[in-house]
N, C-alpha and C. Protein backbone atom coordinates (compact mmCIF):
# COMPACT_ATOMS: atom_id res chain seq x y z
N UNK A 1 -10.05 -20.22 8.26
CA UNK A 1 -9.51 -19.17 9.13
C UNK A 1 -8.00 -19.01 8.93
N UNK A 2 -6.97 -19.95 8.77
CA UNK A 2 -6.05 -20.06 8.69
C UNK A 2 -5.50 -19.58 7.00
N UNK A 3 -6.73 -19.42 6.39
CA UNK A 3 -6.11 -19.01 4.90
C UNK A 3 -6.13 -17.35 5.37
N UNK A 4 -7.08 -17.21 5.57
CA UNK A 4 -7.55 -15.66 6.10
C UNK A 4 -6.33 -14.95 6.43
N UNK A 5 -5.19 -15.56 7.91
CA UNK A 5 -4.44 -15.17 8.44
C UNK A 5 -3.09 -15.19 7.96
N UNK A 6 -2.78 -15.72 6.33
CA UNK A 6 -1.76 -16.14 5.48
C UNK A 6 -2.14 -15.05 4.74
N UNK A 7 -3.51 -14.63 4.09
CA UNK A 7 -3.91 -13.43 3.86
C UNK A 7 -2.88 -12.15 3.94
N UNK A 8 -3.60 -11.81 5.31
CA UNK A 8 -3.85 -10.88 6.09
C UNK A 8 -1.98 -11.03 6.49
N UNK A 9 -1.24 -11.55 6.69
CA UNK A 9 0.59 -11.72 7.32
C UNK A 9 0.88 -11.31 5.85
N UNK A 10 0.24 -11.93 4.94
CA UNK A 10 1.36 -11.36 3.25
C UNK A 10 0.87 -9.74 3.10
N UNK A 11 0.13 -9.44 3.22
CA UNK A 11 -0.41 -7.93 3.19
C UNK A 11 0.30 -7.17 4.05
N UNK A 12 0.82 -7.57 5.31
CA UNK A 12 1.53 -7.03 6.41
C UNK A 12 2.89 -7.00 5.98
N UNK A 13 2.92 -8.65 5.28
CA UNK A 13 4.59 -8.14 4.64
C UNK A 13 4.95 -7.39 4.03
N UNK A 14 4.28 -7.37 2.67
CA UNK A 14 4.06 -6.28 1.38
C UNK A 14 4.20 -5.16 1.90
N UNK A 15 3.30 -4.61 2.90
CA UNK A 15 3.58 -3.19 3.58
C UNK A 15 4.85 -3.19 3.91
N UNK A 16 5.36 -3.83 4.75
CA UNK A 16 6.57 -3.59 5.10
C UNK A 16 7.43 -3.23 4.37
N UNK A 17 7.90 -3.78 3.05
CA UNK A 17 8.66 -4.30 2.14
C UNK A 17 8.66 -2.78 1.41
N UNK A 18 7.18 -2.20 0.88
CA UNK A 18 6.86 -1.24 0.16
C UNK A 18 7.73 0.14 1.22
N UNK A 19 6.97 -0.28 2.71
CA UNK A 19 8.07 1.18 3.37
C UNK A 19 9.45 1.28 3.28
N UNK A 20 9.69 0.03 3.50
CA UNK A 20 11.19 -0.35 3.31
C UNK A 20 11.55 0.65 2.07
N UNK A 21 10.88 0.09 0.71
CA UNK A 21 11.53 0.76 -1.18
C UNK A 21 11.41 2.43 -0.10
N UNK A 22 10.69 2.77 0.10
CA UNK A 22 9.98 4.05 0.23
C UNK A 22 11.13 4.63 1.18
N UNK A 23 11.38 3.94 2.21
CA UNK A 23 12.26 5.15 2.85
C UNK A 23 13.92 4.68 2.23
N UNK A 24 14.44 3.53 1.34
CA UNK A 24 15.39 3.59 0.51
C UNK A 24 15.88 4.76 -0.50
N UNK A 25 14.31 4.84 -0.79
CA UNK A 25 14.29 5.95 -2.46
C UNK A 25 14.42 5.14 -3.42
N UNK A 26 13.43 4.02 -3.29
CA UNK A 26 13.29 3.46 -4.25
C UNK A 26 11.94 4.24 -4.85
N UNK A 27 11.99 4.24 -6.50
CA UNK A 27 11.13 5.18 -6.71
C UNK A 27 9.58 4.26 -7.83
N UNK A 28 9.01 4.03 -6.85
CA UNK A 28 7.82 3.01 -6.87
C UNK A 28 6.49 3.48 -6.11
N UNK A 29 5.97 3.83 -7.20
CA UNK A 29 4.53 4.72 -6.31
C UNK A 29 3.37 3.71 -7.06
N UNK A 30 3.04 3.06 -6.95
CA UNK A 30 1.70 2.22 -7.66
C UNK A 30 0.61 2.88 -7.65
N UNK A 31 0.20 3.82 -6.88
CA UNK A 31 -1.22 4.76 -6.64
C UNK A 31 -1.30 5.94 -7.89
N UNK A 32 0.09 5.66 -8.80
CA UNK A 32 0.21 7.23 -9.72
C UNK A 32 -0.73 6.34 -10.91
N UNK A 33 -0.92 5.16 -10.85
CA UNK A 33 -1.70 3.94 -12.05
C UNK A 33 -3.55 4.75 -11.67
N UNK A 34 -3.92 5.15 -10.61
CA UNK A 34 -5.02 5.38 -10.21
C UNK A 34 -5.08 6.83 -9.78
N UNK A 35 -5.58 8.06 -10.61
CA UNK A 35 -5.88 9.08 -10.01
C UNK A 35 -6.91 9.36 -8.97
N UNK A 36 -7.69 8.22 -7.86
CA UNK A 36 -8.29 8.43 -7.17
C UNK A 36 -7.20 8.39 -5.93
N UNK A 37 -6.48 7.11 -5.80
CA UNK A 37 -5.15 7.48 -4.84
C UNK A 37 -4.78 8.81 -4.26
N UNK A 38 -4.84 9.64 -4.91
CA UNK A 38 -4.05 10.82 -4.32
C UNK A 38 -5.23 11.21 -2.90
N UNK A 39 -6.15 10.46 -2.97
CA UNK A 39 -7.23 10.90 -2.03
C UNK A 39 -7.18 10.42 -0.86
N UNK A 40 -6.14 9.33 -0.47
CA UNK A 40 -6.30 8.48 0.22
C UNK A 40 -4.45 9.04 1.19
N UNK A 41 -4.43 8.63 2.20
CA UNK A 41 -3.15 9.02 2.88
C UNK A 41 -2.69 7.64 4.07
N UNK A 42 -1.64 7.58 3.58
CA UNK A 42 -0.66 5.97 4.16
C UNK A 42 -0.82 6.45 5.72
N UNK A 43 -1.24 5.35 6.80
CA UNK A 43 -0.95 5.91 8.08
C UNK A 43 0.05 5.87 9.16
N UNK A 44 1.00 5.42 8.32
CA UNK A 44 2.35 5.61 8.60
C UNK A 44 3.32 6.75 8.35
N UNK A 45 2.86 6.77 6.74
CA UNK A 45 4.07 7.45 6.35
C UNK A 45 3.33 8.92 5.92
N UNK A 46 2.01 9.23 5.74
CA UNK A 46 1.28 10.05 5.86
C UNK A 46 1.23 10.57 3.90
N UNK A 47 1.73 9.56 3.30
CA UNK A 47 2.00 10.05 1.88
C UNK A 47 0.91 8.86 1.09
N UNK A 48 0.48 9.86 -0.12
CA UNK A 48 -0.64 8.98 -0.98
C UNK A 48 -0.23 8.25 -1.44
N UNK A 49 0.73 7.60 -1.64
CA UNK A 49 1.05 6.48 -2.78
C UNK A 49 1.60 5.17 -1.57
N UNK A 50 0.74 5.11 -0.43
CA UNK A 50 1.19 3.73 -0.09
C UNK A 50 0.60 2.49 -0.22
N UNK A 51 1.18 1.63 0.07
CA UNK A 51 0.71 0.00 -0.86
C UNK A 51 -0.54 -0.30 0.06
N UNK A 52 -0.86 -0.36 1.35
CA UNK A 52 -2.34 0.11 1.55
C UNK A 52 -3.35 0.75 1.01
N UNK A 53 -3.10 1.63 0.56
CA UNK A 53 -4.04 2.78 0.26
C UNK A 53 -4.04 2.56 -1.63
N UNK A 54 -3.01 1.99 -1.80
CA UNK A 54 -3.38 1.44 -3.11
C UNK A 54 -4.41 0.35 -3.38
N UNK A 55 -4.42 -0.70 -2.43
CA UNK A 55 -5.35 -1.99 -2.22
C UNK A 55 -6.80 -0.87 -1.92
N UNK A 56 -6.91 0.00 -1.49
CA UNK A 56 -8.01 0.31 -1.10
C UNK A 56 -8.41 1.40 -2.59
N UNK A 57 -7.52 2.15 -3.08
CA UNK A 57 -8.39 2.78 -4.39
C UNK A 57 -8.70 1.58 -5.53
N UNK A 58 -8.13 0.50 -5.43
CA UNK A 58 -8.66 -0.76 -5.93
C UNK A 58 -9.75 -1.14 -5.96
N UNK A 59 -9.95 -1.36 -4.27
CA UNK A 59 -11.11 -2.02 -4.18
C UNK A 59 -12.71 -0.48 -4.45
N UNK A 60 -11.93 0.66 -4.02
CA UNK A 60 -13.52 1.33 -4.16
C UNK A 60 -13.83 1.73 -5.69
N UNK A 61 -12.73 1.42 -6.62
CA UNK A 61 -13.23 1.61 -7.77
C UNK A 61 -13.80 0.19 -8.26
């Protein structure tokens, strides 16, 4: 359970980190590697290329 939740806190970080580049202008889109991405929309930032929505055109391909 406790690996699970070391998991699940680094994934939370990563997000963070990725909004962080993102509202810098740092110019880092990982979802442009996968043309299914564009299908998918960050629910934060409401834009396809977030590091969520990248883990997820991952996993459904």
């Amino acid at each position: 359970m406790a690996e699970i939740l070391k998991i699940i806190y680094a994934l939370i970080i990563l997000h963070l980190l990725f909004l962080t580049m993102v509202v810098t202008g740092e110019s880092f889109h990982p979802c442009k590697i996968n043309e299914h991405c564009t299908t998918y929309k960050c629910l934060l930032t409401g834009q396809p290329w977030c590091f969520m929505d990248f883990c997820l055109c991952m996993y459904f391909n």
